[in-house]
Protein backbone atom coordinates (compact mmCIF):
# COMPACT_ATOMS: atom_id res chain seq x y z
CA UNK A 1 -60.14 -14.25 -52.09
CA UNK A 2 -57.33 -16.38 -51.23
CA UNK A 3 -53.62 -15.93 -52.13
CA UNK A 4 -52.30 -17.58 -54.83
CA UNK A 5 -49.41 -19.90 -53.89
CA UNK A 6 -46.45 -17.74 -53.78
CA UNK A 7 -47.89 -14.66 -53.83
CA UNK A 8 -46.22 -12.97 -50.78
CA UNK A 9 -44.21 -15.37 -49.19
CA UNK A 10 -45.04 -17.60 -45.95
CA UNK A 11 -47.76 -16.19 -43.92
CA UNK A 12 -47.95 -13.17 -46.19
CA UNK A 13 -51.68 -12.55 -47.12
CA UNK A 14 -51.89 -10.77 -50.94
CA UNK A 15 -53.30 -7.85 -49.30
CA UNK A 16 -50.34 -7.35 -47.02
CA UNK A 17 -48.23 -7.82 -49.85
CA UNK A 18 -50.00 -5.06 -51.96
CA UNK A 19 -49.91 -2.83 -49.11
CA UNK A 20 -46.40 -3.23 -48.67
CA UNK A 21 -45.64 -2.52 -51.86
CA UNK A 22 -47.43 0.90 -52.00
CA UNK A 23 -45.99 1.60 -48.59
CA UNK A 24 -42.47 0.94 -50.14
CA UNK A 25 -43.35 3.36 -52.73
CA UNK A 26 -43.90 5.87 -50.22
CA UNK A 27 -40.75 5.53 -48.45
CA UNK A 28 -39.11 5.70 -51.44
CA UNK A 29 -39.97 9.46 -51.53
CA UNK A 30 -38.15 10.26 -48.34
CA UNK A 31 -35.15 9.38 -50.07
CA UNK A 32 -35.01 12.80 -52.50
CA UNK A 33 -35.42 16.15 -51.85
CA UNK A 34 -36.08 18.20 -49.84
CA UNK A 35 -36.04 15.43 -47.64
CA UNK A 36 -32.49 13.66 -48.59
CA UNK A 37 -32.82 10.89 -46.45
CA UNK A 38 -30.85 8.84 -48.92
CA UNK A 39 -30.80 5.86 -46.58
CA UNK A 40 -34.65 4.59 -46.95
CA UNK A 41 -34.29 4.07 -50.32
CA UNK A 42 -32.58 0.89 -49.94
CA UNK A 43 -34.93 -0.74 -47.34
CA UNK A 44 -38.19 0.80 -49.80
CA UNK A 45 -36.13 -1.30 -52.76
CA UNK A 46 -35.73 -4.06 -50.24
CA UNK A 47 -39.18 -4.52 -49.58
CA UNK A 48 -39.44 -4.39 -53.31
CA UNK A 49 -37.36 -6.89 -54.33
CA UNK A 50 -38.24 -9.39 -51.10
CA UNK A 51 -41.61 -9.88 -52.87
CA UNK A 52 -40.23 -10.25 -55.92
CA UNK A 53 -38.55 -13.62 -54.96
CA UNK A 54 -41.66 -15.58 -54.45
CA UNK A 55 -44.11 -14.00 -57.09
CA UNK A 56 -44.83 -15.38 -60.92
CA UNK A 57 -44.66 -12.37 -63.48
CA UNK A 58 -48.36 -11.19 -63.25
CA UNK A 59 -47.65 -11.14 -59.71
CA UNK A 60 -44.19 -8.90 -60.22
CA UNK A 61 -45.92 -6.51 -62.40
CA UNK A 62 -48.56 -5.96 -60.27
CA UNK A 63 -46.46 -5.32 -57.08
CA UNK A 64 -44.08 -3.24 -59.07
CA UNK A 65 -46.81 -0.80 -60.27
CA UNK A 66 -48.26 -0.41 -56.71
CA UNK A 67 -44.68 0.48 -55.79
CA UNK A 68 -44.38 2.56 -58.76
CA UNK A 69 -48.29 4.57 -57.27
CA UNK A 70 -46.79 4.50 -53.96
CA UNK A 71 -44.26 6.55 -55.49
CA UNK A 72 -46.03 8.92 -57.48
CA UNK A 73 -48.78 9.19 -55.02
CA UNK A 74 -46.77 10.44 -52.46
CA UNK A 75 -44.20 12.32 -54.28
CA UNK A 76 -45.73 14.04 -56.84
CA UNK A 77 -46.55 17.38 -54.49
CA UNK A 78 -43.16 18.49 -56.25
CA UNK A 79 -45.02 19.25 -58.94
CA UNK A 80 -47.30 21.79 -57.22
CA UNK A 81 -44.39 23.24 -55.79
CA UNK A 82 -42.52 23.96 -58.86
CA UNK A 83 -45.45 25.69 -60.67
């Protein structure tokens, strides 16, 4: 399937950009506890927002809810923990 024009950016394939987008995610976590590396969440938001610049709505959504999985999928042991 080819990328749609846009989709990424320049030399960005839509699979890259998806992945990137759940790997953002998943930084993201590293920024609250009990980590508290407060730092990564701007670069995770970065990556975020980079795609953002280039995509069409449907495009937006799509890579916001893979960041939003990202984030849940990788944080969501807290709620193990706390039970």
């Amino acid at each position: 399937m080819q990328p749609a024009s846009g989709d990424a950016g320049p030399g960005t394939s839509a699979i890259a950009a998806q992945f990137l987008s759940v790997a953002g995610g998943a930084i993201a976590v590293f920024a609250f506890a009990p980590f508290g590396w407060y730092l990564l969440a701007l670069p995770a938001l970065a990556i975020l927002f980079n795609q953002w610049l280039s995509d069409t709505p449907r495009q937006a959504f799509r890579h916001g809810a893979l960041f939003g999985i990202g984030f849940f999928g990788f944080g969501v042991s807290w709620v193990y923990v706390s039970v």
